[in-house]
N, C-alpha and C. Protein backbone atom coordinates (compact mmCIF):
# COMPACT_ATOMS: atom_id res chain seq x y z
N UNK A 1 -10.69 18.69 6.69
CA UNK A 1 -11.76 17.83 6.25
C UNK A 1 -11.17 16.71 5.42
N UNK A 2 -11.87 15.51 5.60
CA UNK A 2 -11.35 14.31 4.55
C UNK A 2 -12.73 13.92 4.02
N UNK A 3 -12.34 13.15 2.51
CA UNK A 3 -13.40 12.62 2.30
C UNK A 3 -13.07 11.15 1.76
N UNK A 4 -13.49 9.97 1.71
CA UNK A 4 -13.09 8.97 1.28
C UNK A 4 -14.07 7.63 0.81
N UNK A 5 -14.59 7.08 -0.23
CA UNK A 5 -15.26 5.96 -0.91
C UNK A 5 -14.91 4.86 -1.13
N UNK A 6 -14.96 3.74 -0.74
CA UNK A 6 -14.38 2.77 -1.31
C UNK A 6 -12.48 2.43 -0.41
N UNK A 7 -12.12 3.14 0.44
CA UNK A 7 -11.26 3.27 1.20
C UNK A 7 -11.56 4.28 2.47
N UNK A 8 -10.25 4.34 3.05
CA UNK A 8 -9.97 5.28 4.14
C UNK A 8 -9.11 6.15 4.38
N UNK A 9 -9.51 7.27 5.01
CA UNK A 9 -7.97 8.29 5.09
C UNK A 9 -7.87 8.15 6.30
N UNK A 10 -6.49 7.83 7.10
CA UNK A 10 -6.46 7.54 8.80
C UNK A 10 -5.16 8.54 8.74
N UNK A 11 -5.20 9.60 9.61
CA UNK A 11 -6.81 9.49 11.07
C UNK A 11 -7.90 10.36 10.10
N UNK A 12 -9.03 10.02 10.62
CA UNK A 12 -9.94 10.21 10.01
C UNK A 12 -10.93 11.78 10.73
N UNK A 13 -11.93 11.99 9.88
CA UNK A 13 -12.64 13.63 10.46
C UNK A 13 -11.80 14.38 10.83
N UNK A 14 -12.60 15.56 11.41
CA UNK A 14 -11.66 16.88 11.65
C UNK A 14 -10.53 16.48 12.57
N UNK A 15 -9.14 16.87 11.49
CA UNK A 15 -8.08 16.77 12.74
C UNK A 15 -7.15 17.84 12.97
N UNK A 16 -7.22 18.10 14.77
CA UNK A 16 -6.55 19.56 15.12
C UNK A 16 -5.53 18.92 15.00
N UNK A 17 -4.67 20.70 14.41
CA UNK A 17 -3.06 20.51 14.79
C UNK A 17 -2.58 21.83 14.93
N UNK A 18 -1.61 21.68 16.06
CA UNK A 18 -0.80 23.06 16.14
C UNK A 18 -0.62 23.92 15.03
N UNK A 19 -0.62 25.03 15.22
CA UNK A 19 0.36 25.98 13.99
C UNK A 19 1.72 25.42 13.80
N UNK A 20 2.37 25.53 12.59
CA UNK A 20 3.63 25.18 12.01
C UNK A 20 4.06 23.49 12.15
N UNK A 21 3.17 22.96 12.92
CA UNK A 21 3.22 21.50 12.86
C UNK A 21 3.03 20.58 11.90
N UNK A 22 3.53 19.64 11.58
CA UNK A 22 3.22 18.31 10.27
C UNK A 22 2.04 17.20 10.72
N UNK A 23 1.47 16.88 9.70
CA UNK A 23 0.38 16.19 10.25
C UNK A 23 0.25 15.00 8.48
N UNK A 24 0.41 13.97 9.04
CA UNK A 24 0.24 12.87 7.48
C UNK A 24 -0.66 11.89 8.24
N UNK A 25 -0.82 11.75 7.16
CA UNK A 25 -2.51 11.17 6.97
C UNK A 25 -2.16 9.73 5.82
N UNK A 26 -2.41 8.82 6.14
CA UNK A 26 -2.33 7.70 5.14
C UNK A 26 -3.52 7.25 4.59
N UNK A 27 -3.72 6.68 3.22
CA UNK A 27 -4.47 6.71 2.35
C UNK A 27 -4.65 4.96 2.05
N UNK A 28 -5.59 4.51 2.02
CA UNK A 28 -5.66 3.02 2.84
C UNK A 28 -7.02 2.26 2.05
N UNK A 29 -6.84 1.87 0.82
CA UNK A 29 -7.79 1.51 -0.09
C UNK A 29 -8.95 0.08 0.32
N UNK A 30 -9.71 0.21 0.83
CA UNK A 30 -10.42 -1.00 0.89
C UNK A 30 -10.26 -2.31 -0.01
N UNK A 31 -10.30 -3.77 0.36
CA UNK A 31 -9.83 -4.89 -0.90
C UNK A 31 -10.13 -4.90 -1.96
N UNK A 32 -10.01 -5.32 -2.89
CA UNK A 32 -9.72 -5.30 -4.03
C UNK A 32 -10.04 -3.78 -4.73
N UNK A 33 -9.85 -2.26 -4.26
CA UNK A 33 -9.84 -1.16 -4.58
C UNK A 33 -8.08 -0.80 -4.99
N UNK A 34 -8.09 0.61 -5.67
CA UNK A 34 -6.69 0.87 -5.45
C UNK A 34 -6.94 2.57 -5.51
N UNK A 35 -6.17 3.27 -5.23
CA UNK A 35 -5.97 4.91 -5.36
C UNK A 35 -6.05 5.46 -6.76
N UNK A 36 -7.21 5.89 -7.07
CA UNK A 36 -7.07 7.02 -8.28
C UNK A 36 -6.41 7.82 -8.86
N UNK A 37 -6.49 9.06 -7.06
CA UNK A 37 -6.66 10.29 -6.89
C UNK A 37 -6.65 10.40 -5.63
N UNK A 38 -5.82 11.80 -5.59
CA UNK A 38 -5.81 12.38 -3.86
C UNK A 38 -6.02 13.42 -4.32
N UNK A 39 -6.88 14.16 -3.92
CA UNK A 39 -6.78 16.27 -4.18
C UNK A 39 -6.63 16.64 -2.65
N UNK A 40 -5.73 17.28 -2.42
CA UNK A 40 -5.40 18.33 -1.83
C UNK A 40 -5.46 19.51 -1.65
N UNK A 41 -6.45 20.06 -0.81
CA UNK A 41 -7.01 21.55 -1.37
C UNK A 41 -7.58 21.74 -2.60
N UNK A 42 -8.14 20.57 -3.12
CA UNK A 42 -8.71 20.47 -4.61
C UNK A 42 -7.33 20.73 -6.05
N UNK A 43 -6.73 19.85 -5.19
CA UNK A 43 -5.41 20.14 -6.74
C UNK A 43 -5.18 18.21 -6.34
N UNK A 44 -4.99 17.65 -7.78
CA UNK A 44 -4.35 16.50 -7.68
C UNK A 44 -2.76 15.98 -6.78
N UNK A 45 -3.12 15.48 -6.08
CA UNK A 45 -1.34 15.33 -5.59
C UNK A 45 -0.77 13.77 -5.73
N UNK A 46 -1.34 12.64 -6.88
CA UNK A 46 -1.32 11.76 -7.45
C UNK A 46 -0.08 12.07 -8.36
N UNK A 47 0.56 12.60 -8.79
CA UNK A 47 1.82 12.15 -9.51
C UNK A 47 2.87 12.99 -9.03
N UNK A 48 3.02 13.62 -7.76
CA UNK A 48 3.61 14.02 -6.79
C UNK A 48 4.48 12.91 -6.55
N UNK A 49 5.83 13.15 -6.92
CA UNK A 49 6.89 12.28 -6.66
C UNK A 49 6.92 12.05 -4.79
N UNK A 50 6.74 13.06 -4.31
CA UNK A 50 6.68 12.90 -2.49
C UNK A 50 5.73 11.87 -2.55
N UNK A 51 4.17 11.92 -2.91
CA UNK A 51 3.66 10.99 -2.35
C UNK A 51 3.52 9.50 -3.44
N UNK A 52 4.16 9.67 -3.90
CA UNK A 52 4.11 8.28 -4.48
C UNK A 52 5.42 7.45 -4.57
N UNK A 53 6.61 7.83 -3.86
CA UNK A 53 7.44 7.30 -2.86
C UNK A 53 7.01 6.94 -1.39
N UNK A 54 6.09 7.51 -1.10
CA UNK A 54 5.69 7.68 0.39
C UNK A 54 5.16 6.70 0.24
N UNK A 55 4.36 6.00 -0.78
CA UNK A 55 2.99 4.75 -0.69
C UNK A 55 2.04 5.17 -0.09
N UNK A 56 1.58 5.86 -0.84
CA UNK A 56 0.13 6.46 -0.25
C UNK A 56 -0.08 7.56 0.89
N UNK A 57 1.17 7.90 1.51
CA UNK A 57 1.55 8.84 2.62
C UNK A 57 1.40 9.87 2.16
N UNK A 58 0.64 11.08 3.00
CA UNK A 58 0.47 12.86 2.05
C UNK A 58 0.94 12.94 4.05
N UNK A 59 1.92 13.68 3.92
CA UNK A 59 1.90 14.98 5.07
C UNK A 59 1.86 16.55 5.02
N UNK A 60 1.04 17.25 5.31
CA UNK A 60 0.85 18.27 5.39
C UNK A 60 1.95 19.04 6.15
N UNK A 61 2.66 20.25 5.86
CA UNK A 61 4.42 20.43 6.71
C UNK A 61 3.71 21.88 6.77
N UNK A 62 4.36 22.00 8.30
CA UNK A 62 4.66 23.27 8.28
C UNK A 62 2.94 24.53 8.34
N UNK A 63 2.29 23.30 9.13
CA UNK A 63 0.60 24.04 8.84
C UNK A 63 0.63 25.48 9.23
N UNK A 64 -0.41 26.16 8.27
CA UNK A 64 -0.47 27.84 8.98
C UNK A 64 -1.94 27.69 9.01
N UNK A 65 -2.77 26.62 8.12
CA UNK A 65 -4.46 27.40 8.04
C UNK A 65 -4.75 25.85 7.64
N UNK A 66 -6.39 25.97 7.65
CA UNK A 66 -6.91 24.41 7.38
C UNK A 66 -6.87 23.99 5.90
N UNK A 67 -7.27 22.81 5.45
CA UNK A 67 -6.41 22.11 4.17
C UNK A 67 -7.84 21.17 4.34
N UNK A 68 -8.32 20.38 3.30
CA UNK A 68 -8.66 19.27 3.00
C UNK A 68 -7.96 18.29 1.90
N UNK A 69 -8.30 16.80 2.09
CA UNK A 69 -8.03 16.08 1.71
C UNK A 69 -8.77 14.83 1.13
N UNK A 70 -9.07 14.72 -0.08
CA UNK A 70 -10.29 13.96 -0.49
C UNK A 70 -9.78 12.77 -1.77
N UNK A 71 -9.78 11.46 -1.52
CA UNK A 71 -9.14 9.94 -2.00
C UNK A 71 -10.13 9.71 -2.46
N UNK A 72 -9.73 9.07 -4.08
CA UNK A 72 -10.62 8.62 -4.62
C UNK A 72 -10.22 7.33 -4.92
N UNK A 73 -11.06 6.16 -5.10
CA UNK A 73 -10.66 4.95 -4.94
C UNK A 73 -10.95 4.18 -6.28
N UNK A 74 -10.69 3.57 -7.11
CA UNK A 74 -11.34 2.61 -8.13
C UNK A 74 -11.11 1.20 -8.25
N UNK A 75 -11.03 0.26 -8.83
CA UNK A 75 -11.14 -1.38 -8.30
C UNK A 75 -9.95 -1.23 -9.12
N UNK A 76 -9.16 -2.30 -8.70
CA UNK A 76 -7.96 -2.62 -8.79
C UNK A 76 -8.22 -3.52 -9.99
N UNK A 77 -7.75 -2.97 -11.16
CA UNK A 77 -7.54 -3.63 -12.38
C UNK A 77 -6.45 -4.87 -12.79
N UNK A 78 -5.89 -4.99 -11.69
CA UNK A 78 -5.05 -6.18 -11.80
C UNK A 78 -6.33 -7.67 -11.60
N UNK A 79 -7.22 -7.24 -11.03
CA UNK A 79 -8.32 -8.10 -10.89
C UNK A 79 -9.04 -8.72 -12.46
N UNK A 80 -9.57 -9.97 -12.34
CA UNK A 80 -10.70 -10.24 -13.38
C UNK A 80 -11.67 -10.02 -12.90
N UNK A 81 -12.09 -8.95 -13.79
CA UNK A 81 -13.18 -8.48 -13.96
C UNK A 81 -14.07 -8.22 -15.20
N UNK A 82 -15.38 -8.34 -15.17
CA UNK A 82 -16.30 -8.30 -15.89
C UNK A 82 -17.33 -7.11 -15.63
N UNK A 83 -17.42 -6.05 -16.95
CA UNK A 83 -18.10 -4.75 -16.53
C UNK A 83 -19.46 -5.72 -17.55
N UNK A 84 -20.88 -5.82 -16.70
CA UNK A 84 -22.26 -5.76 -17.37
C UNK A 84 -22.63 -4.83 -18.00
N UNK A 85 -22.46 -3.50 -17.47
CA UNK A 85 -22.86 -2.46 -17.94
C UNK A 85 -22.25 -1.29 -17.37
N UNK A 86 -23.08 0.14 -18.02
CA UNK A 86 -21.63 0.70 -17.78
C UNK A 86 -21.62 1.59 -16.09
N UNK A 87 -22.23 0.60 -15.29
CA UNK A 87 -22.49 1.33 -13.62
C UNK A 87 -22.40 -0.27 -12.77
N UNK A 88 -21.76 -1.38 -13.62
CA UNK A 88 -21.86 -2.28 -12.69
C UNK A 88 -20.82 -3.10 -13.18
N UNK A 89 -19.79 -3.53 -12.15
CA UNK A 89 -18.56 -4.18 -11.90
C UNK A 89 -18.75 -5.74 -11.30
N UNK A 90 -18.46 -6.76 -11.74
CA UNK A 90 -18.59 -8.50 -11.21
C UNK A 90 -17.12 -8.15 -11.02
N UNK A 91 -16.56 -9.49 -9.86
CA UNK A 91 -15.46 -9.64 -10.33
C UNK A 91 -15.28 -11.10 -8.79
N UNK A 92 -14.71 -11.61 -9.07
CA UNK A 92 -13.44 -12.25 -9.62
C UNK A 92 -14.71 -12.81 -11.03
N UNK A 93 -14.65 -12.74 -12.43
CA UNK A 93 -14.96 -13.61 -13.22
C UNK A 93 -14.44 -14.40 -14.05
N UNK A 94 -13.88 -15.70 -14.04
CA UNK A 94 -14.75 -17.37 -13.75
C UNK A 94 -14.44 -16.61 -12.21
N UNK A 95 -15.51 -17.20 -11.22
CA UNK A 95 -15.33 -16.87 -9.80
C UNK A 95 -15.14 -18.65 -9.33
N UNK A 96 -14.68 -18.70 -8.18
CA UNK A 96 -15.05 -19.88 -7.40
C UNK A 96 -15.49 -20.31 -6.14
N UNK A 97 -15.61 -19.14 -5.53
CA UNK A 97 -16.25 -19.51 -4.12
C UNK A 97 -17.28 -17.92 -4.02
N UNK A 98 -16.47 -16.08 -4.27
CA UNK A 98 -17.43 -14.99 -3.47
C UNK A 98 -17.11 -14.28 -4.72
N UNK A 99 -18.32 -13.90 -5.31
CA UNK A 99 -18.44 -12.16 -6.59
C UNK A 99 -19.09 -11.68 -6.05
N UNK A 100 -18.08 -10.51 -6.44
CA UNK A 100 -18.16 -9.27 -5.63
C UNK A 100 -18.73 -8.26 -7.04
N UNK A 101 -19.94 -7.37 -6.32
CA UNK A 101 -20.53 -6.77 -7.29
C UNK A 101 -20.47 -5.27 -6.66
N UNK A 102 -20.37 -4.62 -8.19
CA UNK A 102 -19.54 -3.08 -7.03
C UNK A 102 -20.73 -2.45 -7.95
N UNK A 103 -21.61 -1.27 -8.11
CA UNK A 103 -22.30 -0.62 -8.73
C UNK A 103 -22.36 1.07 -8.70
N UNK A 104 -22.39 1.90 -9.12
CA UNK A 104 -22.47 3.18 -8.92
C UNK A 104 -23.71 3.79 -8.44
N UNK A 105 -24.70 2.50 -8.88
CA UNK A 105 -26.10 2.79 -8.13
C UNK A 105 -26.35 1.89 -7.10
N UNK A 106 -27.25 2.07 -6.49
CA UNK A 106 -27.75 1.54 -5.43
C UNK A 106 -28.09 0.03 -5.83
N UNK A 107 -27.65 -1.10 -5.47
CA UNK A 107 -28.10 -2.47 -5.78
C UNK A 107 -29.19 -3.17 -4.71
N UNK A 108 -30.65 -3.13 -5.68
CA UNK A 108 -31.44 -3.59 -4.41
C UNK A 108 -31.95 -5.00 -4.63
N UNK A 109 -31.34 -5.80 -5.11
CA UNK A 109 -31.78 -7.44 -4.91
C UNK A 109 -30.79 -7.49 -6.47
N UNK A 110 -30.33 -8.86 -6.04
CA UNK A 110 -29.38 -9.94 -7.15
C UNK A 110 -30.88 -11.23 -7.15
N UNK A 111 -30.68 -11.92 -8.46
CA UNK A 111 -31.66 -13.12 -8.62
C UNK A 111 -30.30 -13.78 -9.43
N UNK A 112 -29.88 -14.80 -9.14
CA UNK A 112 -28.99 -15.71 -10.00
C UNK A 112 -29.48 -17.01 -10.38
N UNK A 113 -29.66 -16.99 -11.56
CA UNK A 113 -30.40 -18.16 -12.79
C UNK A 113 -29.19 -19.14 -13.82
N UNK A 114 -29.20 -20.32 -13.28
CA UNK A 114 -29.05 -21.40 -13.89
C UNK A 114 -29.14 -21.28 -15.19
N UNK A 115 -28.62 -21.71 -16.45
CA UNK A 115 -28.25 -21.91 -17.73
C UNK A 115 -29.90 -22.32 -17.99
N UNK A 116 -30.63 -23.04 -17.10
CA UNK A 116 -32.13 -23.94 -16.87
C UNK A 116 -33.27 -23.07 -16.87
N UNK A 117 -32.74 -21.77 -16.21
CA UNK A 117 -33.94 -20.68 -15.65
C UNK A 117 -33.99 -20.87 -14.03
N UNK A 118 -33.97 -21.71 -13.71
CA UNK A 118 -33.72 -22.22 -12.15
C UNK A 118 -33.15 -21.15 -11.36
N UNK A 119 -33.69 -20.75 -10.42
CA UNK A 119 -33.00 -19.53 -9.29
C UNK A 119 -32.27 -20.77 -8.63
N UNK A 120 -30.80 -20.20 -8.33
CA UNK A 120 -30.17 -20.49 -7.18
C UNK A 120 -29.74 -19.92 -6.34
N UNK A 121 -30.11 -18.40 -6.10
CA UNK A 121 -29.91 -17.74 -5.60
C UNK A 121 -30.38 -16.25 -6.04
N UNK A 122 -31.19 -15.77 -4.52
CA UNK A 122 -32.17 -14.53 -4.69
C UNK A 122 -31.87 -13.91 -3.28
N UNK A 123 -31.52 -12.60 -3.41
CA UNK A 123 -31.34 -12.11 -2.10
C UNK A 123 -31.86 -10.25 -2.24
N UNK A 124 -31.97 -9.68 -1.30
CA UNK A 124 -32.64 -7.87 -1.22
C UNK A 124 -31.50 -7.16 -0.86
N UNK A 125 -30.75 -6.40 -1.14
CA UNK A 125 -29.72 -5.61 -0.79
C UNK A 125 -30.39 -4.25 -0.40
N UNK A 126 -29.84 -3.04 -0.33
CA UNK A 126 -29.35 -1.41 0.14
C UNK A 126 -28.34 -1.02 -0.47
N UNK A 127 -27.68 -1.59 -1.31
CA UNK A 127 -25.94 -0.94 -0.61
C UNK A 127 -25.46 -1.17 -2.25
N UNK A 128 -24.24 -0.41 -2.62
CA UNK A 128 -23.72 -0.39 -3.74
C UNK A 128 -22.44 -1.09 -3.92
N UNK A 129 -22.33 -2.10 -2.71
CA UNK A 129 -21.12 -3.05 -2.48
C UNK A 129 -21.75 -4.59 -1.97
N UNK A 130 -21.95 -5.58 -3.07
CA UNK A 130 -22.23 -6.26 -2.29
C UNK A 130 -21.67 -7.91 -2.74
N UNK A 131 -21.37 -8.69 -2.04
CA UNK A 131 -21.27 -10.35 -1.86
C UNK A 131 -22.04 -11.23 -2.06
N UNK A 132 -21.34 -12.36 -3.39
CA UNK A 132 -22.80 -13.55 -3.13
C UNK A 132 -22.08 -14.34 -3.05
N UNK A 133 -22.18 -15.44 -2.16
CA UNK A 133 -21.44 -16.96 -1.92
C UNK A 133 -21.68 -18.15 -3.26
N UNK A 134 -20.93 -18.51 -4.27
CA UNK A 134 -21.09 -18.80 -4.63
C UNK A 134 -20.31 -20.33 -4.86
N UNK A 135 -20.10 -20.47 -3.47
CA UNK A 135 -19.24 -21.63 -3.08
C UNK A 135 -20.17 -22.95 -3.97
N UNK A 136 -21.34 -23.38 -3.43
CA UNK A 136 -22.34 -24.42 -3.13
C UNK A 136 -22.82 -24.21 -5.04
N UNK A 137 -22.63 -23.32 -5.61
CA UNK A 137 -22.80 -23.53 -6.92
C UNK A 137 -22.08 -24.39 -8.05
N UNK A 138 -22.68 -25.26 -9.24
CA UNK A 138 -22.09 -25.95 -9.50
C UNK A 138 -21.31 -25.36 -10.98
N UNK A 139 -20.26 -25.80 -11.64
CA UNK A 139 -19.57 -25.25 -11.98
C UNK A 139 -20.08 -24.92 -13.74
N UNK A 140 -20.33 -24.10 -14.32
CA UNK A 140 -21.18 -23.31 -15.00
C UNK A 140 -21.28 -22.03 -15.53
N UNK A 141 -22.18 -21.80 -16.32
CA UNK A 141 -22.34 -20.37 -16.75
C UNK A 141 -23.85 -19.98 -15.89
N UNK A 142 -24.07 -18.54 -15.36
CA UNK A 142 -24.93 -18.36 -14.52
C UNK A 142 -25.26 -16.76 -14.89
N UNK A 143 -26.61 -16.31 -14.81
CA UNK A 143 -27.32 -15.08 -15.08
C UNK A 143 -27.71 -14.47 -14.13
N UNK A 144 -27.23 -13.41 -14.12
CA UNK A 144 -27.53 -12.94 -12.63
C UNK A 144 -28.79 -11.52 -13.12
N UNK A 145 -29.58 -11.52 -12.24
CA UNK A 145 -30.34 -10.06 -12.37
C UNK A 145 -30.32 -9.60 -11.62
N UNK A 146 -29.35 -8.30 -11.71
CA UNK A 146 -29.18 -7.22 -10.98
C UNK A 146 -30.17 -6.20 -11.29
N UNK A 147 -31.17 -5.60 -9.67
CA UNK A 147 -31.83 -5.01 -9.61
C UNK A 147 -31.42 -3.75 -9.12
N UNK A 148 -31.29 -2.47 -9.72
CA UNK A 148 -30.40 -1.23 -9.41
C UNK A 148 -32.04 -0.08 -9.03
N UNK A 149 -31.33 1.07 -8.94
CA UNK A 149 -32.64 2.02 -8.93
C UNK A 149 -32.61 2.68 -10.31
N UNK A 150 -31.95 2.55 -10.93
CA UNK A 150 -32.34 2.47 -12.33
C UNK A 150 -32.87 1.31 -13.21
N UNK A 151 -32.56 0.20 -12.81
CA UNK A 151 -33.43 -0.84 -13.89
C UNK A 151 -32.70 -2.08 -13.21
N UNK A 152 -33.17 -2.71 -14.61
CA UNK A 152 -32.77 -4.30 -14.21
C UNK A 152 -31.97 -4.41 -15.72
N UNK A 153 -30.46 -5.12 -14.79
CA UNK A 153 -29.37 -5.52 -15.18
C UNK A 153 -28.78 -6.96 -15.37
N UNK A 154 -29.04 -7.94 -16.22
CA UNK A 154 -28.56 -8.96 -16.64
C UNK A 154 -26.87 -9.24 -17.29
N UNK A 155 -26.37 -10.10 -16.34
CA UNK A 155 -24.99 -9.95 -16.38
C UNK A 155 -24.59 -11.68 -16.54
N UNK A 156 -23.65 -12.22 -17.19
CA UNK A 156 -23.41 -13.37 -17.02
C UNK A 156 -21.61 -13.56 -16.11
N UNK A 157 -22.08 -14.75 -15.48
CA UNK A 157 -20.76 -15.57 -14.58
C UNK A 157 -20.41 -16.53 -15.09
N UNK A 158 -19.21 -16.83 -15.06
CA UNK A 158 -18.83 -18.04 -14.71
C UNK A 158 -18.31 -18.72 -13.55
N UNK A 159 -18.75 -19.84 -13.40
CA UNK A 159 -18.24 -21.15 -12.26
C UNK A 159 -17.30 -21.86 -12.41
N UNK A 160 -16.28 -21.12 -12.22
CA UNK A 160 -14.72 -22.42 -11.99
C UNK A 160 -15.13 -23.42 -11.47
């Protein structure tokens, strides 16, 4: 079994393998994410000198019985970023063209307000990963209201 958020484990779902056979699996973080955590049979294998020479490589050696494998992913802190609160991630912030808003809850509409009050942007989401173009915006401080299934979240940007 694999499990994976915010990345991928390839090859992916149930995968057969002979008895006594090796089977590695690479660990493959979606953009701007990076690797946490790998558990292995529910034990950390993150400061495992094997796999952190490997770059992200876990092979399983020598199989006798089934194993899972479950990657945990978090945003790559080499990034600027701006936490609003404590379930919601902006980032690139000053941005200049796409912010990227990462949430732990469900994000169901962004409203982004002008220094003026002025919407320049209002959109309905689903999803706890999402994109606003912020190319066509002019260069500024900007309020965004993030609408979660817990509440409403006011966050400020900046416009390179």
């Amino acid at each position: 079994m694999w499990v994976a958020q915010n990345g991928q484990i390839v090859p992916s779902g149930k995968v057969g393998v002979y008895a006594t056979n090796d089977k590695t699996f690479s660990i493959i973080p979606n953009s701007n994410f990076q690797i946490s955590d790998v558990l292995v049979d529910g034990a950390s294998v993150i400061g495992d000198v094997n796999f952190i020479e490997n770059n992200g490589i876990f092979t399983f050696e020598n199989i006798s019985s089934d194993h899972t494998i479950v990657a945990k992913f978090e945003f790559d802190k080499n990034l600027s970023e701006s936490q609003c609160d404590k379930n919601i991630l902006l980032y690139p912030n000053p941005v200049s063209d796409k912010i990227f808003i990462y949430s732990t809850e469900n994000i169901l509409g962004v409203d982004v307000y002008n220094l003026y009050g002025l919407s320049v942007s209002s959109d309905n989401y689903n999803s706890n990963d999402v994109t606003i173009d912020s190319e066509n915006f002019e260069t500024g401080i900007y309020l965004m209201k993030i609408q979660t299934q817990d509440g409403l979240k006011t966050c400020k940007v900046i416009k390179k």
